[in-house]
PDB file of N, CA and C in Angstrom:
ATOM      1  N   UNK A   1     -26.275  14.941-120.965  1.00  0.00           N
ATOM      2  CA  UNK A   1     -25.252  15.814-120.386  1.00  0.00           C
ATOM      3  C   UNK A   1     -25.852  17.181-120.050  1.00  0.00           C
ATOM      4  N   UNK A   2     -27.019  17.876-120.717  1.00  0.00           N
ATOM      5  CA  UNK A   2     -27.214  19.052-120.863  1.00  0.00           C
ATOM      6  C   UNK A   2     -28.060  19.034-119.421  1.00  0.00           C
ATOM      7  N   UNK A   3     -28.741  17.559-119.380  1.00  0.00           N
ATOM      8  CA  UNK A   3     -29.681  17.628-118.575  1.00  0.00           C
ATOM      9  C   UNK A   3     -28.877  17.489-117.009  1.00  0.00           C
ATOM     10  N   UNK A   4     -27.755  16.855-116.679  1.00  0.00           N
ATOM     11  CA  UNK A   4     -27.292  16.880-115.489  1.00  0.00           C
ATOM     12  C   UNK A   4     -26.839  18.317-115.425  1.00  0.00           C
ATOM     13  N   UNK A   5     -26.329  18.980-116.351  1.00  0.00           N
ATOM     14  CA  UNK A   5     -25.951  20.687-116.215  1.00  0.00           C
ATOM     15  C   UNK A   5     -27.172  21.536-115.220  1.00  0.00           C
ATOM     16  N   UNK A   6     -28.043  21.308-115.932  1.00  0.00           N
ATOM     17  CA  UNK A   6     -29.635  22.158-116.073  1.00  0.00           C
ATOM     18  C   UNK A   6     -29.732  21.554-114.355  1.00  0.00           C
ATOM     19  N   UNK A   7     -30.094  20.207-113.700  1.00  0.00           N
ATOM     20  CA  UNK A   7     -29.833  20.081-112.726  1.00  0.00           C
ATOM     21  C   UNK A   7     -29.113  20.724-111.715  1.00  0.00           C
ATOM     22  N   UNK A   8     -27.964  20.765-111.834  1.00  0.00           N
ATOM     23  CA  UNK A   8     -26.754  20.985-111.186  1.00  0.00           C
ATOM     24  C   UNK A   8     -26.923  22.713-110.579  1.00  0.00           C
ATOM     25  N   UNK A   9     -27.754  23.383-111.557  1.00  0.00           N
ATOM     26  CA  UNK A   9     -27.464  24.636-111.375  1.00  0.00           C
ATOM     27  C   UNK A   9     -28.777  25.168-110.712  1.00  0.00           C
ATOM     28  N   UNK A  10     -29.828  24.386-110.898  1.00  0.00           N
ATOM     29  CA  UNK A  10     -30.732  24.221-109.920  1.00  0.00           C
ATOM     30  C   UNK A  10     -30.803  23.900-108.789  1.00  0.00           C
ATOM     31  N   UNK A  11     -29.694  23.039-108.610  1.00  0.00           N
ATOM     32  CA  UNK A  11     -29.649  22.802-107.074  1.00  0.00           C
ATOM     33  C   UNK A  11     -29.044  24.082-106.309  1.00  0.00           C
ATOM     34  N   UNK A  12     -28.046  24.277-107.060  1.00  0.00           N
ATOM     35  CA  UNK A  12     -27.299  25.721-106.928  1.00  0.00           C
ATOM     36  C   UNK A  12     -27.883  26.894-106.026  1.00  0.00           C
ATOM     37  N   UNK A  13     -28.843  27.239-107.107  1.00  0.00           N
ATOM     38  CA  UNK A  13     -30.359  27.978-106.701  1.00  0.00           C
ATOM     39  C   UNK A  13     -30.981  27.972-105.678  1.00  0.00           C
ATOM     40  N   UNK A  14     -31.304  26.499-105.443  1.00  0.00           N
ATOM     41  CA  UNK A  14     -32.268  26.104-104.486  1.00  0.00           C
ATOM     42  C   UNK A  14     -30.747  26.619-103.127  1.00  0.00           C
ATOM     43  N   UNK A  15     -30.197  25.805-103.677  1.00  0.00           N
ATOM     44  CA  UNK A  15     -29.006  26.120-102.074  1.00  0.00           C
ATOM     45  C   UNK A  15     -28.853  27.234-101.516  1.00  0.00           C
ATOM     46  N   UNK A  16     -28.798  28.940-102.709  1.00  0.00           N
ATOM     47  CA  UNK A  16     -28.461  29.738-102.442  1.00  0.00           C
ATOM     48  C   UNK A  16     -29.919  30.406-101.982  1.00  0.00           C
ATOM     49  N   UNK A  17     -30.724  29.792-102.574  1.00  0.00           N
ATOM     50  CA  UNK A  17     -31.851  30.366-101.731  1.00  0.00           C
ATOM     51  C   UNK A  17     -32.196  30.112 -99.966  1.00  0.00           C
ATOM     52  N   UNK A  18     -31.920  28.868-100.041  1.00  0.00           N
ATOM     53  CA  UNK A  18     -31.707  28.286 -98.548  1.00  0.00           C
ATOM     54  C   UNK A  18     -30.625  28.827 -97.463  1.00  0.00           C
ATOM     55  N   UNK A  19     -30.050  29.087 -98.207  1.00  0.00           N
ATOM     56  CA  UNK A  19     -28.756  30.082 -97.438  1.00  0.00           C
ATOM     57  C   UNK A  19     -29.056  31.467 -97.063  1.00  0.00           C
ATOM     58  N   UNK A  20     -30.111  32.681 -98.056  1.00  0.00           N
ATOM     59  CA  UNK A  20     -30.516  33.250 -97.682  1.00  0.00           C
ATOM     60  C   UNK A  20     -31.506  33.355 -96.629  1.00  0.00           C
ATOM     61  N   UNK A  21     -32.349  32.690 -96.875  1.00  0.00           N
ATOM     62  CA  UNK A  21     -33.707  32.432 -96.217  1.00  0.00           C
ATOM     63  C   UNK A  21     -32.833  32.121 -94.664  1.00  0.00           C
ATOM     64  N   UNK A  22     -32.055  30.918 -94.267  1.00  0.00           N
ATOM     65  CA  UNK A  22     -31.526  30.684 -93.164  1.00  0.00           C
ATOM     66  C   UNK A  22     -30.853  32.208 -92.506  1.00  0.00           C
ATOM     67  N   UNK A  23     -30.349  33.235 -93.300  1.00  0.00           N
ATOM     68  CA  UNK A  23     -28.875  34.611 -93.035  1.00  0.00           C
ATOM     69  C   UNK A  23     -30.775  35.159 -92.439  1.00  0.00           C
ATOM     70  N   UNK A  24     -31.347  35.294 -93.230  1.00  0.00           N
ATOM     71  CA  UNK A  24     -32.426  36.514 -93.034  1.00  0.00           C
ATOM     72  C   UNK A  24     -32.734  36.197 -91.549  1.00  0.00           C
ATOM     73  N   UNK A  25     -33.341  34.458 -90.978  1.00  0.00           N
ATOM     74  CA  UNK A  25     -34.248  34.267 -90.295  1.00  0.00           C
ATOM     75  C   UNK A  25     -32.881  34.353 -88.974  1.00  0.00           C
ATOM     76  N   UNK A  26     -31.770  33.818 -88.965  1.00  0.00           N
ATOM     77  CA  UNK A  26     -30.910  34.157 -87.718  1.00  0.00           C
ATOM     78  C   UNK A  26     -31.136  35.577 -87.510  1.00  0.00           C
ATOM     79  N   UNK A  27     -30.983  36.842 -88.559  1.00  0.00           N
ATOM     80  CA  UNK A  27     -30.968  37.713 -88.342  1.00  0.00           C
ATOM     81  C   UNK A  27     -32.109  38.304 -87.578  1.00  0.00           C
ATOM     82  N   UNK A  28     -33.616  37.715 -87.693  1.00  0.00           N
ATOM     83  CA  UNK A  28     -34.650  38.073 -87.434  1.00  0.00           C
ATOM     84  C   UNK A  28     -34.512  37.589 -85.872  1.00  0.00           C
ATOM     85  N   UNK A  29     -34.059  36.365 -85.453  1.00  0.00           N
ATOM     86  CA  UNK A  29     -34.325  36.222 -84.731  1.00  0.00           C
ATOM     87  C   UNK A  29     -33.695  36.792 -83.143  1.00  0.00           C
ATOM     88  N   UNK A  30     -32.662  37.008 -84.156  1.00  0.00           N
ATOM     89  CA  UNK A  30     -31.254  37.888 -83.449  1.00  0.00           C
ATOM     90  C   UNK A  30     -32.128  39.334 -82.917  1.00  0.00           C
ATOM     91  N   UNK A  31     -32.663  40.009 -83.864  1.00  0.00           N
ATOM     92  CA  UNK A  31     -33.337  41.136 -83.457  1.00  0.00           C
ATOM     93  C   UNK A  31     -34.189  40.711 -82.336  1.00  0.00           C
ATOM     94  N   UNK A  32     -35.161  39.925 -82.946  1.00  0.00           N
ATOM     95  CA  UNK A  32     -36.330  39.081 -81.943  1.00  0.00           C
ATOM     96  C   UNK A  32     -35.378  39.078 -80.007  1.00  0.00           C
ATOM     97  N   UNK A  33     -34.434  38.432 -80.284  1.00  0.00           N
ATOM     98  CA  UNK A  33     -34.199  38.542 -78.711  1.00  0.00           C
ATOM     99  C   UNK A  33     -33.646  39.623 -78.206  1.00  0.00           C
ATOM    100  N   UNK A  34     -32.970  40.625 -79.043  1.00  0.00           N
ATOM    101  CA  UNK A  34     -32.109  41.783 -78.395  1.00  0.00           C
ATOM    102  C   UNK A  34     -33.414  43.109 -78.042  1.00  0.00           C
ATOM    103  N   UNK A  35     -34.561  42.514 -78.853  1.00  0.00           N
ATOM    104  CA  UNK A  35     -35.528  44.122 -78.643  1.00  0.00           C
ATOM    105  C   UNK A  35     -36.546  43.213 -77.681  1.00  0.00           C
ATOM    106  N   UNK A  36     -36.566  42.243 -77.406  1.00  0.00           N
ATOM    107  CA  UNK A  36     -37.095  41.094 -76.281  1.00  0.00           C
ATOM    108  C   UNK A  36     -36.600  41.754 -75.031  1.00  0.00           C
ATOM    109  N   UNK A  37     -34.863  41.868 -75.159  1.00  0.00           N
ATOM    110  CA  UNK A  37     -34.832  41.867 -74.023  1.00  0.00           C
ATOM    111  C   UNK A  37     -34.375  43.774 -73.235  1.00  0.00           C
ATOM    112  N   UNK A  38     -34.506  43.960 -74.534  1.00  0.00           N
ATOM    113  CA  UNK A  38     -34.630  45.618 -74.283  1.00  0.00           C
ATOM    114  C   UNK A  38     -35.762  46.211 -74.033  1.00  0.00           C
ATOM    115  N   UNK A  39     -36.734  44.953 -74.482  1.00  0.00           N
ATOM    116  CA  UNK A  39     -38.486  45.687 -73.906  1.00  0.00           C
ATOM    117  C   UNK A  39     -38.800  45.235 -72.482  1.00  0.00           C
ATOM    118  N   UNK A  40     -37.813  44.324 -72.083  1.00  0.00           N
ATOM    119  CA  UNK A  40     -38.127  44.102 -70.461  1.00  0.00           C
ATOM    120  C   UNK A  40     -37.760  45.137 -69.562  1.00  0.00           C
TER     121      UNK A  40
END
């Protein structure tokens, strides 16, 4: 039981890390095209 817990909250982790990582890189890329197209 302890061990599906210990799991569970790891995945958690991993998810919320993936969620960041995904917020950061839209954001990057968001910049990426607006100063793209402000340097033309």
């Amino acid at each position: 039981m302890g061990l599906a817990i210990r799991v569970l909250s790891r995945i958690d982790v991993v998810m919320q890390e993936i969620r960041y990582v995904v917020i950061m890189y839209s954001i990057a890329l968001k910049d990426w095209k607006t100063s793209g197209i402000r340097y033309q």
